[in-house]
Protein backbone atom coordinates (compact mmCIF):
# COMPACT_ATOMS: atom_id res chain seq x y z
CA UNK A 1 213.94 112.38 -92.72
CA UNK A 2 211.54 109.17 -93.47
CA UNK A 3 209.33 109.61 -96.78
CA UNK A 4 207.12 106.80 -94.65
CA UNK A 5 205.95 108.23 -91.34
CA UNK A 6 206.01 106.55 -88.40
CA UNK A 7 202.29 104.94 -88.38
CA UNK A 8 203.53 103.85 -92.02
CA UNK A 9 206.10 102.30 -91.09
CA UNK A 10 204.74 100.72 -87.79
CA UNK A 11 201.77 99.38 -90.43
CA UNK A 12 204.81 97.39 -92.47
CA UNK A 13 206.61 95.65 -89.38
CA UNK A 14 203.40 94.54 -88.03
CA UNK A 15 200.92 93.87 -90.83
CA UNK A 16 203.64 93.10 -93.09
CA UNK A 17 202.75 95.87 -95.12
CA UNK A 18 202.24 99.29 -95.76
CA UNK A 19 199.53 101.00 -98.77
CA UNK A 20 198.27 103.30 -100.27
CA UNK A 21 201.57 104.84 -100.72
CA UNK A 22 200.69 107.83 -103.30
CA UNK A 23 203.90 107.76 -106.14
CA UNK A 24 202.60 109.17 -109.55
CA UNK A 25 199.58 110.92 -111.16
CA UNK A 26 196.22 109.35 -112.74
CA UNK A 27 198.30 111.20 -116.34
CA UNK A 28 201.41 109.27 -115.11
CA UNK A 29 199.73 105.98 -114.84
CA UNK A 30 198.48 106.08 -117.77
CA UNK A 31 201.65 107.46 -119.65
CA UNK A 32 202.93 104.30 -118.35
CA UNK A 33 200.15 102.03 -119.49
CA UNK A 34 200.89 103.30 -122.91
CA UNK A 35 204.27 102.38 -123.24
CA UNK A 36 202.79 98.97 -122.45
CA UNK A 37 200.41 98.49 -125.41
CA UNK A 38 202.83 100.25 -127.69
CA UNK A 39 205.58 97.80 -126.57
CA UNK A 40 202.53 94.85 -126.88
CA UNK A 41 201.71 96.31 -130.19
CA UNK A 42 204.95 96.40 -132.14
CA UNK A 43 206.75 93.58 -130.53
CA UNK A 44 203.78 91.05 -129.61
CA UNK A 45 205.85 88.26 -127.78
CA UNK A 46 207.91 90.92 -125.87
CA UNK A 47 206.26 91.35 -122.45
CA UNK A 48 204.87 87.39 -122.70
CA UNK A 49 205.62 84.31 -120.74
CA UNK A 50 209.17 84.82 -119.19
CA UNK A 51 209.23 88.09 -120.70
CA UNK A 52 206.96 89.49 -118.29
CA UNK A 53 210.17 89.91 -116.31
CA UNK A 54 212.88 92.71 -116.55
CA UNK A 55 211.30 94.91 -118.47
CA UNK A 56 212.92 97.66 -117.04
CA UNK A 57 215.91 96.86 -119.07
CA UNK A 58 214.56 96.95 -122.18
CA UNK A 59 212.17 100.42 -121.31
CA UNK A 60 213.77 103.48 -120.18
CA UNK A 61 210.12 104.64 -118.88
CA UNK A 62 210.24 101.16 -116.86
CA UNK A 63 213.80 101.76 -115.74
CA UNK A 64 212.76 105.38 -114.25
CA UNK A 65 210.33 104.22 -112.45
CA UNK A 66 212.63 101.72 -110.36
CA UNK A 67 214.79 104.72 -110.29
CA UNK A 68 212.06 107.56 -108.87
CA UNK A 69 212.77 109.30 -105.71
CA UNK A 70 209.41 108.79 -104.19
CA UNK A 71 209.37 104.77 -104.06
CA UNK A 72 213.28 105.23 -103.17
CA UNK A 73 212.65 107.26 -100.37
CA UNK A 74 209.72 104.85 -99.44
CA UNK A 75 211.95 102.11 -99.69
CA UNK A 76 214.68 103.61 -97.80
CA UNK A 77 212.79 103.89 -94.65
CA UNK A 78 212.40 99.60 -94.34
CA UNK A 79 215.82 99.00 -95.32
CA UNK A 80 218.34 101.14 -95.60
CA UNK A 81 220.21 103.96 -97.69
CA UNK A 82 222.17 101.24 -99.64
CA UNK A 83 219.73 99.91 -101.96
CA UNK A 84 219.72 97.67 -105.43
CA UNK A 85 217.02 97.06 -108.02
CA UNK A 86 217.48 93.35 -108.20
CA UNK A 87 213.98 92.38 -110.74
CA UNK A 88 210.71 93.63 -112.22
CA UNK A 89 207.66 91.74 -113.40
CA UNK A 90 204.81 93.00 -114.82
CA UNK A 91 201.48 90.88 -113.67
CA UNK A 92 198.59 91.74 -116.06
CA UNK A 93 195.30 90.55 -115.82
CA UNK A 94 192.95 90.99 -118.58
CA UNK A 95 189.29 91.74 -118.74
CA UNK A 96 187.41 88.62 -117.84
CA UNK A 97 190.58 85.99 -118.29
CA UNK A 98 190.68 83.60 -115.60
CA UNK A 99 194.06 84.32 -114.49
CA UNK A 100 194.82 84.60 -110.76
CA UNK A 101 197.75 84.53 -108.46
CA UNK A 102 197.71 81.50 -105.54
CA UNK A 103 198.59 82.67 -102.22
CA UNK A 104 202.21 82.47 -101.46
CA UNK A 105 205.73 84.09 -99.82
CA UNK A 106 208.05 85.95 -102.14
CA UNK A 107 210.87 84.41 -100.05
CA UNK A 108 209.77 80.76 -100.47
CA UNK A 109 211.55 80.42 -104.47
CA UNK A 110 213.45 83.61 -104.80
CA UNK A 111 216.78 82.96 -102.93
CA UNK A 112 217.53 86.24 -101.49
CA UNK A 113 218.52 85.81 -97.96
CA UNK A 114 218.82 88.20 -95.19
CA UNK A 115 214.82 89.59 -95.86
CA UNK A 116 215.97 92.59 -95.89
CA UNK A 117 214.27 93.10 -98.98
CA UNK A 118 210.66 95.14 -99.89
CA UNK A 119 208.86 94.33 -102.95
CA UNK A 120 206.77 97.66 -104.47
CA UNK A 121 203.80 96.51 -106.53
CA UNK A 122 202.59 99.64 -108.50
CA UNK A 123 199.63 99.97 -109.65
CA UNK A 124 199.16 101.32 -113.62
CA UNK A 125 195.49 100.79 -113.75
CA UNK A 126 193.18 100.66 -110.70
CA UNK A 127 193.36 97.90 -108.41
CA UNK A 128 190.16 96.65 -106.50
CA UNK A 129 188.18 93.56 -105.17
CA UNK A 130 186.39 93.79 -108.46
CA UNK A 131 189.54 93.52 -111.25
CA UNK A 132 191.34 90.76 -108.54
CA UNK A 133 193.42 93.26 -106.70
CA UNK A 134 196.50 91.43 -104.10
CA UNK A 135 194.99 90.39 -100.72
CA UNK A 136 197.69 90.35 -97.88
CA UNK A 137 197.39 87.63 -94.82
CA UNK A 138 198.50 90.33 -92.04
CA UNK A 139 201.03 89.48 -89.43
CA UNK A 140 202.00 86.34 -91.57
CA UNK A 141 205.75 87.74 -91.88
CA UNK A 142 206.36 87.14 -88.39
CA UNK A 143 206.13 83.33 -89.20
CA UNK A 144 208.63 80.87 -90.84
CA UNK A 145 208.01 80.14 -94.38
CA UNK A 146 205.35 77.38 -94.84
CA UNK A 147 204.64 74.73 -96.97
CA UNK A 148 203.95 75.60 -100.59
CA UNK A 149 201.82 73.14 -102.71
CA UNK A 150 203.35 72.91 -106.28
CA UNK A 151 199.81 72.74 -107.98
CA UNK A 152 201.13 74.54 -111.62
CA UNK A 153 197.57 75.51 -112.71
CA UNK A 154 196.96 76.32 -116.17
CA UNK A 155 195.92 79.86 -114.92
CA UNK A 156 198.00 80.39 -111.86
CA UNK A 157 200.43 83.22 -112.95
CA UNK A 158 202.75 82.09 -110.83
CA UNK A 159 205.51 80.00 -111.87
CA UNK A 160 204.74 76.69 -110.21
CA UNK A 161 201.32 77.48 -108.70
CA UNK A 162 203.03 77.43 -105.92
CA UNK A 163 200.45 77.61 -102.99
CA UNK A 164 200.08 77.86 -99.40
CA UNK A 165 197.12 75.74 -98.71
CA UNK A 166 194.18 76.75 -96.63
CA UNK A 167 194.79 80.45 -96.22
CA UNK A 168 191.42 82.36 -94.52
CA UNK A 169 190.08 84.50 -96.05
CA UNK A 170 188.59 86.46 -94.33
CA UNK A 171 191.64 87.26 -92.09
CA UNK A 172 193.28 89.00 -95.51
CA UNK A 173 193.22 92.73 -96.26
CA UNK A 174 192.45 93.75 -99.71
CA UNK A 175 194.58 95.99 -100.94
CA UNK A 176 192.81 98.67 -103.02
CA UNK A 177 195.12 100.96 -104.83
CA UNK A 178 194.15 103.95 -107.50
CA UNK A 179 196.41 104.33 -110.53
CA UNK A 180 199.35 105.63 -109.80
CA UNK A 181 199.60 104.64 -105.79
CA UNK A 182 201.77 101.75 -104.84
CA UNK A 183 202.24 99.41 -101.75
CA UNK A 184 205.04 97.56 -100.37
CA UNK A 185 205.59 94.37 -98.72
CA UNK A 186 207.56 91.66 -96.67
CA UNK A 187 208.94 89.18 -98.89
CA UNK A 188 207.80 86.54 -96.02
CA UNK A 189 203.90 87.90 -95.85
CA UNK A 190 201.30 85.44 -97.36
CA UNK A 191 200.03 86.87 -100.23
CA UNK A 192 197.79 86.26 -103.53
CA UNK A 193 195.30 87.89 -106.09
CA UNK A 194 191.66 86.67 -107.95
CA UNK A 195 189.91 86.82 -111.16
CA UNK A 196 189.30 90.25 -112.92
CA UNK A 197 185.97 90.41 -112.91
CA UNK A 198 185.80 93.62 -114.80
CA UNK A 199 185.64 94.90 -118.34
CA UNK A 200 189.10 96.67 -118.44
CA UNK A 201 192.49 95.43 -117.61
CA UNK A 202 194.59 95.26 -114.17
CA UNK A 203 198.01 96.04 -114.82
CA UNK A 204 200.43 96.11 -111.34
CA UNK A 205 203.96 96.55 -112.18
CA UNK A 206 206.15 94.81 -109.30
CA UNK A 207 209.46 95.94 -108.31
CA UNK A 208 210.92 92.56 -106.82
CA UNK A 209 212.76 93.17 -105.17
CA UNK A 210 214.36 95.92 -103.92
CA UNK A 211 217.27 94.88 -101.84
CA UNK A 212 219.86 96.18 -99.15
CA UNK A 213 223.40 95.89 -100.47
CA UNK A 214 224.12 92.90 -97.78
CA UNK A 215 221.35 90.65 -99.55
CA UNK A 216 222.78 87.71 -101.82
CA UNK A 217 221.24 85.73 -104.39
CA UNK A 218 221.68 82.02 -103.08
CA UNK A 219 220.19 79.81 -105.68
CA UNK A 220 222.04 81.26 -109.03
CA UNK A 221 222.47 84.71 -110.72
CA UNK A 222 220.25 87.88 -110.60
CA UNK A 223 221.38 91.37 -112.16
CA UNK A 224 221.18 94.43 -110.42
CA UNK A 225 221.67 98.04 -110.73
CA UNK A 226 222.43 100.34 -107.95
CA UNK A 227 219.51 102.95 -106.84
CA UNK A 228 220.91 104.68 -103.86
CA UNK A 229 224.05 104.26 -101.55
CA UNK A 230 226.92 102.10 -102.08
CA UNK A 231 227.03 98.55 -103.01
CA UNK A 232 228.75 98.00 -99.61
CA UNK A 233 229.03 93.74 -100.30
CA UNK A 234 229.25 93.50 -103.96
CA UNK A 235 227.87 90.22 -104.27
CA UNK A 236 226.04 90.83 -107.66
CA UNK A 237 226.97 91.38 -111.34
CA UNK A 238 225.62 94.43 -112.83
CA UNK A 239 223.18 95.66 -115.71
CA UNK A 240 223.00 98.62 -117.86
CA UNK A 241 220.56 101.45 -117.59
CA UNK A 242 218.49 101.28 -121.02
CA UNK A 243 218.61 104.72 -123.57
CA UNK A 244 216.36 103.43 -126.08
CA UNK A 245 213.47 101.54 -125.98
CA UNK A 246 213.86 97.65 -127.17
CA UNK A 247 217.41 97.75 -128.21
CA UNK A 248 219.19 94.48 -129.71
CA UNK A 249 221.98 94.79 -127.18
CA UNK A 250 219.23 95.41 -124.18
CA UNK A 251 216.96 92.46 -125.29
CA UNK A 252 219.87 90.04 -125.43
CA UNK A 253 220.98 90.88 -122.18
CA UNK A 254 217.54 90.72 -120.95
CA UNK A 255 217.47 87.28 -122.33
CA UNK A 256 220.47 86.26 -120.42
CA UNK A 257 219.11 87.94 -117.24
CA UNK A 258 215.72 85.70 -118.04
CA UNK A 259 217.59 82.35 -118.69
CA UNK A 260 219.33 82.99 -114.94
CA UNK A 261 216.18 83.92 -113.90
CA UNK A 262 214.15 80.90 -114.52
CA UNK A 263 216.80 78.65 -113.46
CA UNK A 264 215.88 80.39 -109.71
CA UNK A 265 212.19 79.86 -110.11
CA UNK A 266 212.46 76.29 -111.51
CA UNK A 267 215.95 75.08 -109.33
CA UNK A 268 214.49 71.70 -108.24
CA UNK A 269 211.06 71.90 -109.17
CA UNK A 270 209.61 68.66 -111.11
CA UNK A 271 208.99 70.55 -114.01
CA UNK A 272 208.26 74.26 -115.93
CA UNK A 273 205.59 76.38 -116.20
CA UNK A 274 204.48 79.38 -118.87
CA UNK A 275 206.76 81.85 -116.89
């Protein structure tokens, strides 16, 4: 039986999305906000720049939540029973910064090819028009991938600044999500964020990507772990399943999986940003 019904899932394949999809409690959320600013406040540089990514190996709170039933079964019903947890990035906007995310494609730098692939974007704090929640261009999946402007703004928190150019605005769909509730999308939708306006911060933690076991990494080396099914292709290497939170072995191997990492994001581009 689908966790998504069909109106759910008939939302996804044409809008190129599907939200609010409800996951954990208001407690939850903020359980998991907590192991944030402890991690922030004992280890300062350890959810920063690059290491915004993977922390689910380094977290065992982080690494259940890739692992929970709920987004699994969710995730299930757009691709499949065989599924891998191939990355994780935490996107944090703070009160009144002036960072923002430029509207592109998931597909356009990542290198994982066939799409079938979902990225869940969870939301730890409250996510609305006012603290720069995601805005999605619906029905854009359905096109190729366009052009992307390399712009590498000082506060784009993207890796290049990557941008599709001339996106309307008022054709997007904000996509307003209370703590705890989560929403997937197409890695080929047009997508991007604003300023946080507010007085608190907006913390989304993104599960990108969940793939099917037939999806390869074409531009260099990703680590996975296995979430459900079989790993029916085996095209990946594997990582560990933290026990302890910030251990030396799991924050050199997070290191490795970050060097890989950015050698994806920056494979031809004219130069590096923060990330």
């Amino acid at each position: 039986m689908s966790f998504l019904n069909h109106n759910q899932i008939e939302d996804y394949n044409n809008k190129g999305y599907v939200s609010p999809i409800n996951i954990f409690s208001e407690q939850e959320a903020k359980e998991i906000r907590e192991e944030i600013e402890k991690i922030e406040k004992k280890w300062p540089d350890a959810l920063t720049g690059l290491n915004r990514n993977y922390v689910h190996l380094i977290s065992p709170v982080f690494d259940k939540i890739c692992h929970n039933s709920k987004i699994l079964d969710a995730v299930e019903s757009l691709i499949g029973k065989n599924i891998l947890i191939c990355g994780t990035t935490l996107f944090i906007k703070n009160a009144n910064e002036k960072g923002f995310v430029s509207f592109h494609q998931d597909a356009k730098y990542i290198g994982l090819e066939p799409y079938n692939w979902v990225t869940a974007w969870v939301a730890v704090t409250d996510a609305n028009e006012e603290n720069g929640c995601m805005r999605m261009w619906s029905g854009s999946h359905k096109n190729e991938l366009q052009y992307h402007n390399e712009k590498f703004n000082e506060n784009n928190l993207l890796t290049r600044g990557q941008t599709v150019e001339d996106v309307p605005l008022e054709k997007t769909d904000p996509i307003i999500l209370n703590s705890g509730q989560m929403s997937l999308h197409h890695p080929k939708i047009v997508h991007g964020s604003g300023l946080n306006k507010s007085n608190d911060r907006r913390i989304g933690f993104v599960i990108q990507s969940y793939i099917g076991s037939d999806v390869e990494q074409v531009l260099g080396k990703m680590y996975v772990q296995k979430a459900r099914g079989e790993d029916t292709y085996c095209y990946h290497q594997y990582a560990n399943r933290p026990l302890d939170l910030m251990s030396e072995k799991d924050i050199n191997f997070r290191n490795k999986a970050n060097d890989e990492l950015s050698k994806i994001f920056y494979k031809d581009a004219a130069k590096r940003g923060r990330f």
